[in-house]
PDB file of N, CA and C in Angstrom:
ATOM      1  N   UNK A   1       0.816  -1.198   0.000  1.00  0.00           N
ATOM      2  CA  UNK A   1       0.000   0.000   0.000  1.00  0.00           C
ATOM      3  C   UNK A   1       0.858   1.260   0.000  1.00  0.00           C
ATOM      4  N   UNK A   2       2.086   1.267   0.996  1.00  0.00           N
ATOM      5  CA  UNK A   2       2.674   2.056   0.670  1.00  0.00           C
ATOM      6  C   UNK A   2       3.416   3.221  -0.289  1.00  0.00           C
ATOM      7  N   UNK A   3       3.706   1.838  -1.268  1.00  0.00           N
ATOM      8  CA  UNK A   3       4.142   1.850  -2.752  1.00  0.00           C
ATOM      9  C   UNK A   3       3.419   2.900  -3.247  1.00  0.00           C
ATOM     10  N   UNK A   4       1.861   1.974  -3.619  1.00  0.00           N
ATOM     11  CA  UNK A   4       0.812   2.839  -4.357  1.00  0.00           C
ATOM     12  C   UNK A   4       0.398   4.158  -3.738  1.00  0.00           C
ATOM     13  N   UNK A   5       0.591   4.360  -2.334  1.00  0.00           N
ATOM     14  CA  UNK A   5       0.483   5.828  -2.387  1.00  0.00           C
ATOM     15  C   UNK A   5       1.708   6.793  -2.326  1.00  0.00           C
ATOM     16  N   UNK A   6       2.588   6.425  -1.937  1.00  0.00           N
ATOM     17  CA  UNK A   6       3.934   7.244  -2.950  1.00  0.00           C
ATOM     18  C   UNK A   6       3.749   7.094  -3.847  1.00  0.00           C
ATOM     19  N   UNK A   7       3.748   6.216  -5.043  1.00  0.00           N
ATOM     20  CA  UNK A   7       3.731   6.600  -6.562  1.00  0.00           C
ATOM     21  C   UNK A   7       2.265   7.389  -7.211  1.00  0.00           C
ATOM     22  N   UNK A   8       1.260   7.335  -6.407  1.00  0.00           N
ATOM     23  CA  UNK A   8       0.134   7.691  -6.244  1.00  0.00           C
ATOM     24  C   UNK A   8       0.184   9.598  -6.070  1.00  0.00           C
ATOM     25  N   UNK A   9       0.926  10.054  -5.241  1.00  0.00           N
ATOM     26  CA  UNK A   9       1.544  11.408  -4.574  1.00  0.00           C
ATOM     27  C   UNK A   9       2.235  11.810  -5.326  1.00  0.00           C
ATOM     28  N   UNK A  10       3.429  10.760  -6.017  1.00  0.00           N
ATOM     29  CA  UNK A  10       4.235  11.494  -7.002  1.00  0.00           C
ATOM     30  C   UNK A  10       3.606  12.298  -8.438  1.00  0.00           C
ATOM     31  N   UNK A  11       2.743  11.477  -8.954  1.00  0.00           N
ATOM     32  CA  UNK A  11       1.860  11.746 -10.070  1.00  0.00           C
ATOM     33  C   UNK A  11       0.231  13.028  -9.747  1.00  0.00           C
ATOM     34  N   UNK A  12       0.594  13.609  -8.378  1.00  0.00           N
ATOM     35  CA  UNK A  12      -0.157  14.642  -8.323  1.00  0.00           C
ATOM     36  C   UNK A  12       0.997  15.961  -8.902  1.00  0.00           C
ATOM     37  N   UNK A  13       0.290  16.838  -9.824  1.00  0.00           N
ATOM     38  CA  UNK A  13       0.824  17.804 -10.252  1.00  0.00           C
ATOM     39  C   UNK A  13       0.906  19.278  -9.265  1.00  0.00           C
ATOM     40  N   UNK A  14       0.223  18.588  -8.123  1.00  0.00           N
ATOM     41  CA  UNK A  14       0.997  19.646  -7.303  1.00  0.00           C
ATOM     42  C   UNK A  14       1.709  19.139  -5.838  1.00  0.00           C
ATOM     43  N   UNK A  15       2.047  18.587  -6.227  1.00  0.00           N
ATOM     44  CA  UNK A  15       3.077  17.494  -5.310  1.00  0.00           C
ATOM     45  C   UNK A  15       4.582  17.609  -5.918  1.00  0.00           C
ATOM     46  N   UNK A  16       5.457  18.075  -5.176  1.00  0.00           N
ATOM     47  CA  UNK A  16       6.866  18.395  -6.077  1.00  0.00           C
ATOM     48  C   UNK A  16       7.882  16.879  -5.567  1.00  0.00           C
ATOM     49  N   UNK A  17       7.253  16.907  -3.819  1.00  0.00           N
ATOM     50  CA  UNK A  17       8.058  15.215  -3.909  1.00  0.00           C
ATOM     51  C   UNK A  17       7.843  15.004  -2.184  1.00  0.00           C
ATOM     52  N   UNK A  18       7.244  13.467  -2.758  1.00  0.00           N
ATOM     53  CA  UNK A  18       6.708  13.117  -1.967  1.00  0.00           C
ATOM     54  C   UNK A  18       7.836  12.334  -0.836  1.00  0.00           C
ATOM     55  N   UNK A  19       7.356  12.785   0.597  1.00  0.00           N
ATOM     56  CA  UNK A  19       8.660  12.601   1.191  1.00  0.00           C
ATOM     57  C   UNK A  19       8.171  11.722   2.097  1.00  0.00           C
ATOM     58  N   UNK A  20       9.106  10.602   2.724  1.00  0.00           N
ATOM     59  CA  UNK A  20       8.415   9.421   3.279  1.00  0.00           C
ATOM     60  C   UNK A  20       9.881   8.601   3.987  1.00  0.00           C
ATOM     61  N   UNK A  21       9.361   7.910   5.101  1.00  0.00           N
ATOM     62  CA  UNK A  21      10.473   7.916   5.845  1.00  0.00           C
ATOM     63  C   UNK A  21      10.319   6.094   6.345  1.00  0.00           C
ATOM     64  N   UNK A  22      11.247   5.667   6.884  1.00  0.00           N
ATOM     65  CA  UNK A  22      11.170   4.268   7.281  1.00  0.00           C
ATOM     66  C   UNK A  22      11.364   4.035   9.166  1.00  0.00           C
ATOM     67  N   UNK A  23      10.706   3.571   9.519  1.00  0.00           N
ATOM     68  CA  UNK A  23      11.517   3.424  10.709  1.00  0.00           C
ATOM     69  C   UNK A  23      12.322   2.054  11.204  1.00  0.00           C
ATOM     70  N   UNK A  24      11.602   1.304   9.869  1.00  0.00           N
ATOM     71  CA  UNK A  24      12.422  -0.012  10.454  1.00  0.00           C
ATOM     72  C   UNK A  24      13.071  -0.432   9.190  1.00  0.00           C
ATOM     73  N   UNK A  25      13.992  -1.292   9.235  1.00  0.00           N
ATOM     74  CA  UNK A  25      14.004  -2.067   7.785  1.00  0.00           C
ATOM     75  C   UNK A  25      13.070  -2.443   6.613  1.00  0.00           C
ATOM     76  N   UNK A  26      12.400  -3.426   7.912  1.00  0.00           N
ATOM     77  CA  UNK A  26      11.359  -3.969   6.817  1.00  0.00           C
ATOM     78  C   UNK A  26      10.264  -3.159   6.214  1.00  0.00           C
ATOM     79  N   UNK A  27      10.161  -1.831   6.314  1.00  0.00           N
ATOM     80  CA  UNK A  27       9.460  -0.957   5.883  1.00  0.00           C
ATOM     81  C   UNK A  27      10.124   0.038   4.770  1.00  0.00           C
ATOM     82  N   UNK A  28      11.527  -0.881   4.490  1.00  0.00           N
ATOM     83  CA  UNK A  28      12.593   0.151   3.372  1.00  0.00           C
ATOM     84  C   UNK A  28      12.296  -0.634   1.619  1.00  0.00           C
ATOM     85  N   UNK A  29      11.886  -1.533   1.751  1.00  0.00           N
ATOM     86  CA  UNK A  29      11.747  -2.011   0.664  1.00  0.00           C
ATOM     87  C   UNK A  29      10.269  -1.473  -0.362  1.00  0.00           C
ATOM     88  N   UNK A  30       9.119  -1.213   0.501  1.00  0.00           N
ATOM     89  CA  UNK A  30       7.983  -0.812   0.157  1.00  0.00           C
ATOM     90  C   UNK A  30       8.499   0.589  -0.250  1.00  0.00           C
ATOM     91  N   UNK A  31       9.202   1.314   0.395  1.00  0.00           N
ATOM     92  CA  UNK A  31       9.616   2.910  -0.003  1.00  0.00           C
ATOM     93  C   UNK A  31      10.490   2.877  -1.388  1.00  0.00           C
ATOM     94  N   UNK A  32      11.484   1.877  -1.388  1.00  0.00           N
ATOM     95  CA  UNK A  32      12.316   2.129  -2.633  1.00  0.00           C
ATOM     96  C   UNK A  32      11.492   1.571  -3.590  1.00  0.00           C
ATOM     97  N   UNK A  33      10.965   0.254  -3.666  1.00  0.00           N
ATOM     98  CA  UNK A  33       9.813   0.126  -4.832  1.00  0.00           C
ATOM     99  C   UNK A  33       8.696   1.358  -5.318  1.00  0.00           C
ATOM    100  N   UNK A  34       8.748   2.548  -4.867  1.00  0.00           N
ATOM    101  CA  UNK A  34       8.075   3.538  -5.724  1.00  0.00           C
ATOM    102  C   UNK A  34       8.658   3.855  -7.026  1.00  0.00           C
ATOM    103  N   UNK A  35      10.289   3.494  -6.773  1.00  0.00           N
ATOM    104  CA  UNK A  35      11.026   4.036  -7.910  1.00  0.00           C
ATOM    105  C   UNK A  35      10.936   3.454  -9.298  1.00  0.00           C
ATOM    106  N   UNK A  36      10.266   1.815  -8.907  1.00  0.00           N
ATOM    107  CA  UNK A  36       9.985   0.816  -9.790  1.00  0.00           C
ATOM    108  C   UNK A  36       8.313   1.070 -10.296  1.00  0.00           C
ATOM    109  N   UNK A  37       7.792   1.811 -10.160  1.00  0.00           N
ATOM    110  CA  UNK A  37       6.022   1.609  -9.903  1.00  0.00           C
ATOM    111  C   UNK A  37       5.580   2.829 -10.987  1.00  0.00           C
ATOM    112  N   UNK A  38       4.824   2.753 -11.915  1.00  0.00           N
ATOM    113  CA  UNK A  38       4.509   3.932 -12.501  1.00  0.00           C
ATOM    114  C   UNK A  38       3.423   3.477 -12.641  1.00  0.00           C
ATOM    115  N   UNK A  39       2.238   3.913 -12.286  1.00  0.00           N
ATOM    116  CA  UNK A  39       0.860   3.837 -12.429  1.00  0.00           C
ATOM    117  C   UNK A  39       0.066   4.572 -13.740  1.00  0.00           C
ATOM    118  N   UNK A  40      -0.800   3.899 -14.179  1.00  0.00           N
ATOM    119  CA  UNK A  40      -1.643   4.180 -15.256  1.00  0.00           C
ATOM    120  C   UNK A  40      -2.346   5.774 -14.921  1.00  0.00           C
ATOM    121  N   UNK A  41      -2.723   6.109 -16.196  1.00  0.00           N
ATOM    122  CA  UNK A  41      -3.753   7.420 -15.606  1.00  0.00           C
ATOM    123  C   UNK A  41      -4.701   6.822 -15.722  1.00  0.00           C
ATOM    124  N   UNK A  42      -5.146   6.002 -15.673  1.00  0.00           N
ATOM    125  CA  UNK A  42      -6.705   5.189 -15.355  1.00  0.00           C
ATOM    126  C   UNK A  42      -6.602   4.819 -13.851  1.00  0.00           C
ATOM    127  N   UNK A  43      -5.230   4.235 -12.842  1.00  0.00           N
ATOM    128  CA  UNK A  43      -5.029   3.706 -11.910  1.00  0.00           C
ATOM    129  C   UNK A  43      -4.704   5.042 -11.394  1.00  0.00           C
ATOM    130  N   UNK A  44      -4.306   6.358 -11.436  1.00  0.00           N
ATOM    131  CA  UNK A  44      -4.158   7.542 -10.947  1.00  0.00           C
ATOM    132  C   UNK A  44      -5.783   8.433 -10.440  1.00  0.00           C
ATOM    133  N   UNK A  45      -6.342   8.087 -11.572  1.00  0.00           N
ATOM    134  CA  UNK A  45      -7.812   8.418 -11.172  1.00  0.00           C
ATOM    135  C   UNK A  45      -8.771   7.812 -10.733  1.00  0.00           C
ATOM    136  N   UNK A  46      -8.464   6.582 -10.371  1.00  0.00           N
ATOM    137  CA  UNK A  46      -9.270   5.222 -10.044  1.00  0.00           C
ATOM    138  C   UNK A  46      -9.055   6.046  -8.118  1.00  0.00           C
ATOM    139  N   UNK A  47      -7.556   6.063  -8.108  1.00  0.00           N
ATOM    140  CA  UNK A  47      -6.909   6.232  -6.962  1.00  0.00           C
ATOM    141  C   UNK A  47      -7.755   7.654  -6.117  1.00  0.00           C
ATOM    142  N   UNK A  48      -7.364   8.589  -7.018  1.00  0.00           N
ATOM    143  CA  UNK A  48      -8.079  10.032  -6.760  1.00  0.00           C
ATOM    144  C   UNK A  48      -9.259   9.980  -6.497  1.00  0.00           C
ATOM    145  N   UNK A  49     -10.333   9.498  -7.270  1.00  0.00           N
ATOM    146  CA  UNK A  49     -11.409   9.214  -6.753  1.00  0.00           C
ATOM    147  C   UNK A  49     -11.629   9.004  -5.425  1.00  0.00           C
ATOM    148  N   UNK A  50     -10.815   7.458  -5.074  1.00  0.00           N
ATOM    149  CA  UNK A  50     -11.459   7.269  -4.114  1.00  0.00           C
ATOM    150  C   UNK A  50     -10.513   7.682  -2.644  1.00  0.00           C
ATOM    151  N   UNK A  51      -9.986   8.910  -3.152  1.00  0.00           N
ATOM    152  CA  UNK A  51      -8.979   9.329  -1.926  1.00  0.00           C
ATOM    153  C   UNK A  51     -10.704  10.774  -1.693  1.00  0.00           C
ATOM    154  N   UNK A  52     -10.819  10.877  -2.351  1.00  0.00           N
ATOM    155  CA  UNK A  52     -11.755  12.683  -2.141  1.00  0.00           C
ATOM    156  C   UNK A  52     -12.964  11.939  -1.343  1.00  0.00           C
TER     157      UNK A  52
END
């Protein structure tokens, strides 16, 4: 879930960068996989939707 809402944040146009932090290890892998993740603009507005 993480993932998808960093890459989710990144693809808002008024979002310059989305900043996000780890506190443990096992919570470092979900953060660097944003870098791998580019979401659809169908999956960007699917998302938006149901964030409002």
């Amino acid at each position: 879930m993480a993932t998808v809402a960093l890459a989710w944040l990144a693809a808002q146009p008024t979002v310059t960068a989305p900043i996000a932090s780890a506190r443990t290890v096992e919570q470092l892998p979900a953060l660097v996989g944003v870098g791998e993740l580019t979401l659809t603009e169908a999956e960007v507005g699917r998302l938006t939707e149901a964030s409002a």
